[in-house]
C-alpha atoms as a PDB file:
ATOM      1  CA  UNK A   1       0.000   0.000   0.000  1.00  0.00           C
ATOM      2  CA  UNK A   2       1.617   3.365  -1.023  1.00  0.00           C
ATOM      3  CA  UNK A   3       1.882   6.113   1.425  1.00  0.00           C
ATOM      4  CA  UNK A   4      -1.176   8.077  -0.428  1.00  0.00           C
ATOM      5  CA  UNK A   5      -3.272   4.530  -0.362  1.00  0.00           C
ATOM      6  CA  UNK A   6      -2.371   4.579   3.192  1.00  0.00           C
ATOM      7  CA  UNK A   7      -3.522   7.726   4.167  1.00  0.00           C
ATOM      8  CA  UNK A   8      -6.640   7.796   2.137  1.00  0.00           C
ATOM      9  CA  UNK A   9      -7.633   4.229   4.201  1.00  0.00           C
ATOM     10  CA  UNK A  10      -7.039   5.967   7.283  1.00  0.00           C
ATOM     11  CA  UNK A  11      -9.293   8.815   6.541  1.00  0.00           C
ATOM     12  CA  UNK A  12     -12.232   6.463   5.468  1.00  0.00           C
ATOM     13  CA  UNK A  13     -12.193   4.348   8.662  1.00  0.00           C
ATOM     14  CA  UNK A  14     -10.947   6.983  11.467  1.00  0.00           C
ATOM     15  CA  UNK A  15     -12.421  10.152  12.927  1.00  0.00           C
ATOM     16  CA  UNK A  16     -10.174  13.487  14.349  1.00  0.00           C
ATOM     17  CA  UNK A  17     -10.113  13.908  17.725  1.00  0.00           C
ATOM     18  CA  UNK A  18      -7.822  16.299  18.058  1.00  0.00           C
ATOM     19  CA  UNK A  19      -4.357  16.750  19.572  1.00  0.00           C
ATOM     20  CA  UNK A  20      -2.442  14.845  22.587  1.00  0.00           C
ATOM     21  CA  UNK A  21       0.739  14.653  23.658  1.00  0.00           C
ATOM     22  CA  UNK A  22       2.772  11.964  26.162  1.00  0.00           C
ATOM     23  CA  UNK A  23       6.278  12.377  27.909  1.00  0.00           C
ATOM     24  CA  UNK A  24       9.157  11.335  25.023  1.00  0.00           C
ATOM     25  CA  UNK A  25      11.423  11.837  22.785  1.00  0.00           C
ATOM     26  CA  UNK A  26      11.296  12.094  19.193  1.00  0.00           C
ATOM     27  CA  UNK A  27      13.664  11.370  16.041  1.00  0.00           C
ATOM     28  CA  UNK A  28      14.149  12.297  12.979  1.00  0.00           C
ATOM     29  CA  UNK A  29      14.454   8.628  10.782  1.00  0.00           C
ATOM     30  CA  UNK A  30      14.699  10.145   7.518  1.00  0.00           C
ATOM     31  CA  UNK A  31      10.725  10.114   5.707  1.00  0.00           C
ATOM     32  CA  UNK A  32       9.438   9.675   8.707  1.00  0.00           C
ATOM     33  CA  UNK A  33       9.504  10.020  12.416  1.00  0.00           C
ATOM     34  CA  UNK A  34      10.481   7.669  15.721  1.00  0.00           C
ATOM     35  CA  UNK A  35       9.003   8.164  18.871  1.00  0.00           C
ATOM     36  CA  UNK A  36      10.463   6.835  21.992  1.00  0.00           C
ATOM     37  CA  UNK A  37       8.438   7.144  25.219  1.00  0.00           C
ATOM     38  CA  UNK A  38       9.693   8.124  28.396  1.00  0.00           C
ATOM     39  CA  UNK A  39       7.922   9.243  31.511  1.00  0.00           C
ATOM     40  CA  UNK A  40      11.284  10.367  33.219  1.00  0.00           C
ATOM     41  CA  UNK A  41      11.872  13.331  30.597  1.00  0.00           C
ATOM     42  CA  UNK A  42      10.405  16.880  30.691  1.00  0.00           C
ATOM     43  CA  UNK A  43       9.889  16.957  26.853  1.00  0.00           C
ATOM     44  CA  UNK A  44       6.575  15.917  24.754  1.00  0.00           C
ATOM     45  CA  UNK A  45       5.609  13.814  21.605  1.00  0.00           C
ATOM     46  CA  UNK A  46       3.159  15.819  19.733  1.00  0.00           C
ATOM     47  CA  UNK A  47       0.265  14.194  17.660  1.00  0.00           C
ATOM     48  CA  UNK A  48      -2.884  13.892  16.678  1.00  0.00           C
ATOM     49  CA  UNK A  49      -5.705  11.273  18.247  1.00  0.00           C
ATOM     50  CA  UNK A  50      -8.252   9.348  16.273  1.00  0.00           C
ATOM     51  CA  UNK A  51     -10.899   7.449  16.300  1.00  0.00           C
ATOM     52  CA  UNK A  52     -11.005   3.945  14.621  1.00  0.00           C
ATOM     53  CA  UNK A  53     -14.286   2.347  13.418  1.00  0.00           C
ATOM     54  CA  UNK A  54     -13.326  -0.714  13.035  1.00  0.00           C
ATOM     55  CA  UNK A  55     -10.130  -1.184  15.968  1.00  0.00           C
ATOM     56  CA  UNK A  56      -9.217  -5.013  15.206  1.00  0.00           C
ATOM     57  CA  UNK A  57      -9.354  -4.904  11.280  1.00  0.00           C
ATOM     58  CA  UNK A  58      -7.477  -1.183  11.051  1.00  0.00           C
ATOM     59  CA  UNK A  59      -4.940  -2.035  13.319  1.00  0.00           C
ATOM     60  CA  UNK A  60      -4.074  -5.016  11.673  1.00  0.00           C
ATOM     61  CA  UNK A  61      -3.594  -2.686   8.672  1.00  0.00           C
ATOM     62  CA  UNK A  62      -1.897  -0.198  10.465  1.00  0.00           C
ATOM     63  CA  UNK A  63       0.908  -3.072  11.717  1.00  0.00           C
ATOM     64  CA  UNK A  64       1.020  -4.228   8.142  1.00  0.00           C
ATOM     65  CA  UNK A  65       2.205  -0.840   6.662  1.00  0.00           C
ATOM     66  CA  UNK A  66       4.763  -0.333   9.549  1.00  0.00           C
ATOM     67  CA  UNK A  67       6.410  -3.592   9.227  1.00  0.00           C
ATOM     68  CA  UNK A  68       5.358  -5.095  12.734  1.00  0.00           C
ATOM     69  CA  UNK A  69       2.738  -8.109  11.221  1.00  0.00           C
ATOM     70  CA  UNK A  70       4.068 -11.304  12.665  1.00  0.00           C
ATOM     71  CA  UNK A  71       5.403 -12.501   9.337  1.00  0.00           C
ATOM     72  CA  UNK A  72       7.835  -9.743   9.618  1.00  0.00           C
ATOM     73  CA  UNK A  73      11.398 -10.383  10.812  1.00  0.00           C
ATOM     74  CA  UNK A  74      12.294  -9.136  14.591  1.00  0.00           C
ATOM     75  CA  UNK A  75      13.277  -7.167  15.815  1.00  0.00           C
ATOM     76  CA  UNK A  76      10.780  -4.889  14.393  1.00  0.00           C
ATOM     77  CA  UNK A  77      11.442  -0.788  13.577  1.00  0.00           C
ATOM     78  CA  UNK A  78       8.666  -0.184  15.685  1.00  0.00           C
ATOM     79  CA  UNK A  79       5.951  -1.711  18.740  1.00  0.00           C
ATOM     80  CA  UNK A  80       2.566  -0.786  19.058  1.00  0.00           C
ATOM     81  CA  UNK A  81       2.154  -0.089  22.681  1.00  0.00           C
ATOM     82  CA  UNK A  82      -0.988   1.839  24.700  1.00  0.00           C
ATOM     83  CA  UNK A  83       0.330   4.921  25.941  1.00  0.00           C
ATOM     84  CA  UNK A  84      -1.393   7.461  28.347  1.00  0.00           C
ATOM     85  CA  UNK A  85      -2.365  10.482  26.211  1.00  0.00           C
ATOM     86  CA  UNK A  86      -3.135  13.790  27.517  1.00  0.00           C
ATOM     87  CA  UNK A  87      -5.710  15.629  25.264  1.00  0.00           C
ATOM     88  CA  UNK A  88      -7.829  18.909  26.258  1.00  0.00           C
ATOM     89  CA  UNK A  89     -10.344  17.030  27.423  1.00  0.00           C
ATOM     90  CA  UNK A  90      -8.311  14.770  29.563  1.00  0.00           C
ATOM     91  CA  UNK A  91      -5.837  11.896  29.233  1.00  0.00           C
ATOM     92  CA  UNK A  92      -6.642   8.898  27.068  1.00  0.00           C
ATOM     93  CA  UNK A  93      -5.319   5.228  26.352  1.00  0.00           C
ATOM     94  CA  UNK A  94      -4.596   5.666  22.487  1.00  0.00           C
ATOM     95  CA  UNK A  95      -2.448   2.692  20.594  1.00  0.00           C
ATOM     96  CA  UNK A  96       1.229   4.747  19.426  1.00  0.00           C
ATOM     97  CA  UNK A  97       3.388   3.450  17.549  1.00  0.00           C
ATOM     98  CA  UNK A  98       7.095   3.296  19.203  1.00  0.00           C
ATOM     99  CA  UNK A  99      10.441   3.441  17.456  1.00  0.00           C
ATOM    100  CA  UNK A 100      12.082   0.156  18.586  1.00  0.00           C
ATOM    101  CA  UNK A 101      15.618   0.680  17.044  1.00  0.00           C
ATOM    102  CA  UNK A 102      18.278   2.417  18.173  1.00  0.00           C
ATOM    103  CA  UNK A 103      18.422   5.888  18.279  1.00  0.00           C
ATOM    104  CA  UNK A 104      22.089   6.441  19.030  1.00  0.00           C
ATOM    105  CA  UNK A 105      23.016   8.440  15.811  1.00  0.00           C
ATOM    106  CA  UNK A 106      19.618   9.897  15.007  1.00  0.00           C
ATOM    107  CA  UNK A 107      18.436  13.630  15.439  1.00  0.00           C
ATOM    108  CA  UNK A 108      16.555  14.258  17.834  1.00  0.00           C
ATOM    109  CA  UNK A 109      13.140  16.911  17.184  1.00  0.00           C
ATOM    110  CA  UNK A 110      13.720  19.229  20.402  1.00  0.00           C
ATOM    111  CA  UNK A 111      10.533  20.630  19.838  1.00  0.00           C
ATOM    112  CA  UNK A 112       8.032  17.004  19.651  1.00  0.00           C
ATOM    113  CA  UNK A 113       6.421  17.911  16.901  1.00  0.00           C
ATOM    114  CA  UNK A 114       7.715  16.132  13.232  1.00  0.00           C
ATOM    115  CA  UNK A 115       4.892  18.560  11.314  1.00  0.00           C
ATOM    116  CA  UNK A 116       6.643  21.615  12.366  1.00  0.00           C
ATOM    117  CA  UNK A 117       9.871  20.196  11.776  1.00  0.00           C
ATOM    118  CA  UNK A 118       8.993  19.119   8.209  1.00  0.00           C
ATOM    119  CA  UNK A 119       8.106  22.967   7.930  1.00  0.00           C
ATOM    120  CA  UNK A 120      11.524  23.954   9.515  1.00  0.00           C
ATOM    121  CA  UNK A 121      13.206  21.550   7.562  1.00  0.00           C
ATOM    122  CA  UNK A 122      11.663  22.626   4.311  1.00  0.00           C
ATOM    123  CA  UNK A 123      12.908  26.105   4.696  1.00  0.00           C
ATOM    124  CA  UNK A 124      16.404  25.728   5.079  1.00  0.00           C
END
């Protein structure tokens, strides 16, 4: 499924929330981003939550695309794991995906947020 498949999929089957953000750090992988959590640091992962219609089936998907199914060889790039969330209206259990590599000679995004850094990055 190509990137633009991918993100038409997710649009059909999940509904905006809005924005949350947990404790973690995040790095710069090249086309994409890697979030590592970690409740001991004062920075935040920035994202947006949604809704799934369809959890089981979608998530299944999701793990597909990423390169976690089980047919997949270990150790995977990334782990699905249920993270606390805080949102404005409170904190929520949402499914993140978790960079499971080392990060030893990545970049690290200070600032959380791998839109605004796309944006930053674009206009050097």
């Amino acid at each position: 499924m190509s990137g633009n498949e991918f993100a038409n999929y997710l649009q059909q089957h999940c509904t905006p929330l809005g924005q949350g953000k947990f404790k973690g750090r995040l790095y710069d992988v090249g086309k994409y981003p890697g979030a590592v959590a970690d409740a001991n640091t004062p920075q935040y992962i920035h994202g947006a939550i949604y809704l799934m219609d369809e959890p089981g089936s979608i998530l299944r998907t999701i793990d597909d695309y990423e390169g976690i199914s089980p047919t997949e060889p270990q150790p995977h790039e990334y782990v699905r794991a249920l993270i606390e969330v805080e949102a404005a209206h409170g904190v929520v259990t949402c499914w993140v995906y978790l960079y499971n590599w080392p990060v030893n000679k990545l970049a690290q995004i200070v600032s959380g947020d791998y839109l605004q850094h796309l944006v930053n990055r674009a206009d050097k």
